[in-house]
C-alpha atoms as a PDB file:
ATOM      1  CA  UNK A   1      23.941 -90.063 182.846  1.00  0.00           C
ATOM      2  CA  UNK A   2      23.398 -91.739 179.425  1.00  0.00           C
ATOM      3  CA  UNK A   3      20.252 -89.984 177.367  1.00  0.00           C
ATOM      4  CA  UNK A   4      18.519 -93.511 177.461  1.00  0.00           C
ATOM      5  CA  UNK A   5      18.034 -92.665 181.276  1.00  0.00           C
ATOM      6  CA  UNK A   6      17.052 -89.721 181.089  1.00  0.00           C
ATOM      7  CA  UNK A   7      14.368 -90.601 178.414  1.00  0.00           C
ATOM      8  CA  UNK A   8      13.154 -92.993 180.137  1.00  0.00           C
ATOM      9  CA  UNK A   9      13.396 -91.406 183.708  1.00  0.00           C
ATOM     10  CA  UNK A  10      10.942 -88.302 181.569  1.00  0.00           C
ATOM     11  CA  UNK A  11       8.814 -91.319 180.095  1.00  0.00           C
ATOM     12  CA  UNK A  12       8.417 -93.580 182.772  1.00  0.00           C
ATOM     13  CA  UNK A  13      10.011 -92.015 186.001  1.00  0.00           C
ATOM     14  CA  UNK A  14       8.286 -90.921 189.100  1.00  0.00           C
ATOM     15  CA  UNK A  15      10.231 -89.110 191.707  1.00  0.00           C
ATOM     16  CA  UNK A  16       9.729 -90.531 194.892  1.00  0.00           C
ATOM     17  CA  UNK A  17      12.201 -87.956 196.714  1.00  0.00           C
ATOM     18  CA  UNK A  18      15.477 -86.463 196.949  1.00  0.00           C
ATOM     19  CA  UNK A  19      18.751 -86.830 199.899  1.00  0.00           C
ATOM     20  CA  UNK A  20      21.062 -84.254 201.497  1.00  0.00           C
ATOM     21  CA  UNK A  21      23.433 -84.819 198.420  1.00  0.00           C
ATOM     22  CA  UNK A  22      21.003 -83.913 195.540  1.00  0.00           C
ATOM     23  CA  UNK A  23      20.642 -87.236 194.107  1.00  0.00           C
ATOM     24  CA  UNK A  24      17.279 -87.879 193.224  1.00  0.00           C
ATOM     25  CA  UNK A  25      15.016 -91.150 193.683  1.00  0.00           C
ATOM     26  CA  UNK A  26      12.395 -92.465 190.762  1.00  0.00           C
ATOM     27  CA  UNK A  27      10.069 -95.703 190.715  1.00  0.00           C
ATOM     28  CA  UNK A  28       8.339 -96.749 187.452  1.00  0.00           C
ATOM     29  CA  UNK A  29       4.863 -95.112 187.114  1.00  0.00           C
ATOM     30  CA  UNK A  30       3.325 -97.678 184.995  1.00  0.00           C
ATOM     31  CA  UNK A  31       3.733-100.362 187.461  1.00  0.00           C
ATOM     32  CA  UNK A  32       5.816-102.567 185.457  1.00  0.00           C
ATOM     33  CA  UNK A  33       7.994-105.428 187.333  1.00  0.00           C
ATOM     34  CA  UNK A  34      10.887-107.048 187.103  1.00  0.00           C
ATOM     35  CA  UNK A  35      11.342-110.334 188.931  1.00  0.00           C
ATOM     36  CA  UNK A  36       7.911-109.416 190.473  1.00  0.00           C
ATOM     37  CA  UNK A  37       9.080-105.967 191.861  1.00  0.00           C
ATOM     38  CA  UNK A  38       8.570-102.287 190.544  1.00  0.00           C
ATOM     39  CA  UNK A  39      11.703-100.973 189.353  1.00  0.00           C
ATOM     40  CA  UNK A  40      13.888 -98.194 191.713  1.00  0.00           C
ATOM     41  CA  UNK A  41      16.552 -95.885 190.037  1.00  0.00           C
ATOM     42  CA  UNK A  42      18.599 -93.114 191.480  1.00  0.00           C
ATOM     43  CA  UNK A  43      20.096 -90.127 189.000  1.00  0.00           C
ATOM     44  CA  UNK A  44      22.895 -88.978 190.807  1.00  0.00           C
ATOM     45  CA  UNK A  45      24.081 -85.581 191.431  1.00  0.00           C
ATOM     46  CA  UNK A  46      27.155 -85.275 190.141  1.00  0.00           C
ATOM     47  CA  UNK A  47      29.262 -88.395 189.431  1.00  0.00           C
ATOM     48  CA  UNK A  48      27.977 -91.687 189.538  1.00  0.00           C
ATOM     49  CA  UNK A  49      29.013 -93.089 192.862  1.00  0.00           C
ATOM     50  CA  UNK A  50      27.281 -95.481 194.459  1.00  0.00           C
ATOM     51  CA  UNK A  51      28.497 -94.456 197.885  1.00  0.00           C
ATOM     52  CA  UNK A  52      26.633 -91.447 197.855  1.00  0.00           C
ATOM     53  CA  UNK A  53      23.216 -93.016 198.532  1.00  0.00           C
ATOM     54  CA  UNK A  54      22.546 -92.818 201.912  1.00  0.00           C
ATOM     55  CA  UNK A  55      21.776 -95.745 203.806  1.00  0.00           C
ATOM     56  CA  UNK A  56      17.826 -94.849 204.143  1.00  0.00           C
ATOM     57  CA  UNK A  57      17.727 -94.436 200.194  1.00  0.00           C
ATOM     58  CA  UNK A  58      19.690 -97.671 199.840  1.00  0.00           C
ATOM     59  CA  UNK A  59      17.345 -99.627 201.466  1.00  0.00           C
ATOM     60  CA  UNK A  60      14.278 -98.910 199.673  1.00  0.00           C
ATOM     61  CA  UNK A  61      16.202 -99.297 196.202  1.00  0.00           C
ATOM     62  CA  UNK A  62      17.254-102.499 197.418  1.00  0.00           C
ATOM     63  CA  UNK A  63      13.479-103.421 198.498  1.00  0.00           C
ATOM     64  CA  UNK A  64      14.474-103.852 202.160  1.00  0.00           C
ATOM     65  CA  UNK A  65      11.520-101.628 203.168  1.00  0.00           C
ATOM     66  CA  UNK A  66       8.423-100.780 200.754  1.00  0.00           C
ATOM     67  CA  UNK A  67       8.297 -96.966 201.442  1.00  0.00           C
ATOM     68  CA  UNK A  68      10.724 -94.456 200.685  1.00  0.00           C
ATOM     69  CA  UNK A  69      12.112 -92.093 203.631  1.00  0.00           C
ATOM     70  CA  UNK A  70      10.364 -89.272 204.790  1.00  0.00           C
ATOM     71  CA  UNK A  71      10.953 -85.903 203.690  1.00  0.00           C
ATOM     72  CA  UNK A  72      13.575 -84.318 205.680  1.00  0.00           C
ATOM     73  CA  UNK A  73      14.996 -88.249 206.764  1.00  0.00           C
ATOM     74  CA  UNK A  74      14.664 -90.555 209.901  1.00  0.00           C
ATOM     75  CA  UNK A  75      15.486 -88.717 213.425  1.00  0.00           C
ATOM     76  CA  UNK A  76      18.621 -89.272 213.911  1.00  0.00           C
ATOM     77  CA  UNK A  77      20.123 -90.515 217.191  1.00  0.00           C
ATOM     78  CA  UNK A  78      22.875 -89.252 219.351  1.00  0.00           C
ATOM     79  CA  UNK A  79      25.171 -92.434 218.881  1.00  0.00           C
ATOM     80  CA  UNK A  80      24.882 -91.900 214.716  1.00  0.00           C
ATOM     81  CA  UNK A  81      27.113 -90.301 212.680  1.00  0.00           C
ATOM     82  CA  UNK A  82      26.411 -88.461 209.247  1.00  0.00           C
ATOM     83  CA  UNK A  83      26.629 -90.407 206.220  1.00  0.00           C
ATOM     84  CA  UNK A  84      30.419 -89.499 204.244  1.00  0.00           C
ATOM     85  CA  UNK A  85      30.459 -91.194 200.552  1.00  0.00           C
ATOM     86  CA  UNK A  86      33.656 -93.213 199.854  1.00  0.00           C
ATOM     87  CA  UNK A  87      36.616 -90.981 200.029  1.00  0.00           C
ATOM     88  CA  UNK A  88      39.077 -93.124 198.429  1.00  0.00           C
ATOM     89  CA  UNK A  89      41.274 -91.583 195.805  1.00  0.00           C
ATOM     90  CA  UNK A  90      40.253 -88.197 196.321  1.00  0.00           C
ATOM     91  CA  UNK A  91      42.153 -85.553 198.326  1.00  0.00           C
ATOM     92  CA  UNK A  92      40.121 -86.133 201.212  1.00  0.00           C
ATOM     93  CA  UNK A  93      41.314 -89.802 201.747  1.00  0.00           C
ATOM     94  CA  UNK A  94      42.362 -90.940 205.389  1.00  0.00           C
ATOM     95  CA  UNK A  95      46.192 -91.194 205.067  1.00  0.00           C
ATOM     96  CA  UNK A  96      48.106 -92.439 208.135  1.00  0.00           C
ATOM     97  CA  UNK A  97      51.086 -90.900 209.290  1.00  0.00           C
ATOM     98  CA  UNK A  98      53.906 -92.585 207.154  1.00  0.00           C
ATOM     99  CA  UNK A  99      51.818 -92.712 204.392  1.00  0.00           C
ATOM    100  CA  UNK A 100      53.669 -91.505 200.971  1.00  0.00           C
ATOM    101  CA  UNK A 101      52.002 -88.539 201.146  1.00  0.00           C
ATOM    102  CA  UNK A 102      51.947 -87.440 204.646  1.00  0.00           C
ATOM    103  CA  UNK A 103      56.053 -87.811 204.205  1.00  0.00           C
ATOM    104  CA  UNK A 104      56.707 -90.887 204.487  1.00  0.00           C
ATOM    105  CA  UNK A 105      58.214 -91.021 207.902  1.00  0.00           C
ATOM    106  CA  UNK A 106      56.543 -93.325 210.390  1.00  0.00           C
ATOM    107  CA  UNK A 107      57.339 -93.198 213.782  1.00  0.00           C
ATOM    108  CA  UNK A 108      60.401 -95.255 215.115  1.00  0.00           C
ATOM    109  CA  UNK A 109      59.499 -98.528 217.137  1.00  0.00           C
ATOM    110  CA  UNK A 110      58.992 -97.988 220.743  1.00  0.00           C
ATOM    111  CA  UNK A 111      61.234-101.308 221.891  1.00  0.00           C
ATOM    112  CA  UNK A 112      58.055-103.114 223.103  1.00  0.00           C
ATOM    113  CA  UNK A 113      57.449-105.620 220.452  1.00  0.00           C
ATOM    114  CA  UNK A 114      58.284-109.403 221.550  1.00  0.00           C
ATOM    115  CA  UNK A 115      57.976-111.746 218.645  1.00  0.00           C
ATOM    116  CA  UNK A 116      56.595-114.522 219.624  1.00  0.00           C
ATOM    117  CA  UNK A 117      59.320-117.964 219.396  1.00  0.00           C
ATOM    118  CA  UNK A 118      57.276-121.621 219.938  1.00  0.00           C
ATOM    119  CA  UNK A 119      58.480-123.472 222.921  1.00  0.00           C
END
């Protein structure tokens, strides 16, 4: 985070509320617009990733819906899944078996593959 945000996050920042990840959610207090809407930031815990803003959080930065998320988030249901930032190029990273670094061996072909020949 660049000092010009945080000066102007402790000049002009409000914090509207925090996520499970720490980041931390600010509106302007002095009601000025841009484009005819207040201006949204996020100061992010950690690196800057935009991935880590949970998809509640993105859509009132976004102006999708006017008020933030309730403390403590939306109920969840059954069929959701918790939110997982982008994984790519960390250690974490899916890798499929085959991949250069799960080996590099993939499995042999089965035998069941029929290319397809026009008639």
């Amino acid at each position: 985070m660049t000092i010009a945000t945080r000066l102007y996050t402790w000049l002009r920042g409000q914090q509207v509320g925090a996520d499970a990840f720490g980041n931390r959610y600010f509106r302007d207090r002095t009601g000025a617009r841009r484009a005819g809407r207040e201006k949204r930031w996020v100061l992010y815990n950690g690196e800057a990733e935009a991935s880590k803003v949970t998809p509640e959080w993105h859509a009132w930065l976004h102006h999708i819906v006017d008020a933030p998320p309730p403390p403590g988030g939306r109920p969840v249901r059954a069929w959701q899944k918790s939110h997982v930032p982008n994984l790519t190029g960390t250690p974490e990273a899916y890798r499929p078996p085959g991949h250069d670094y799960q080996g590099g061996r993939r499995a042999r072909a089965t035998g069941d593959y029929e290319p397809w020949t026009p008639s």
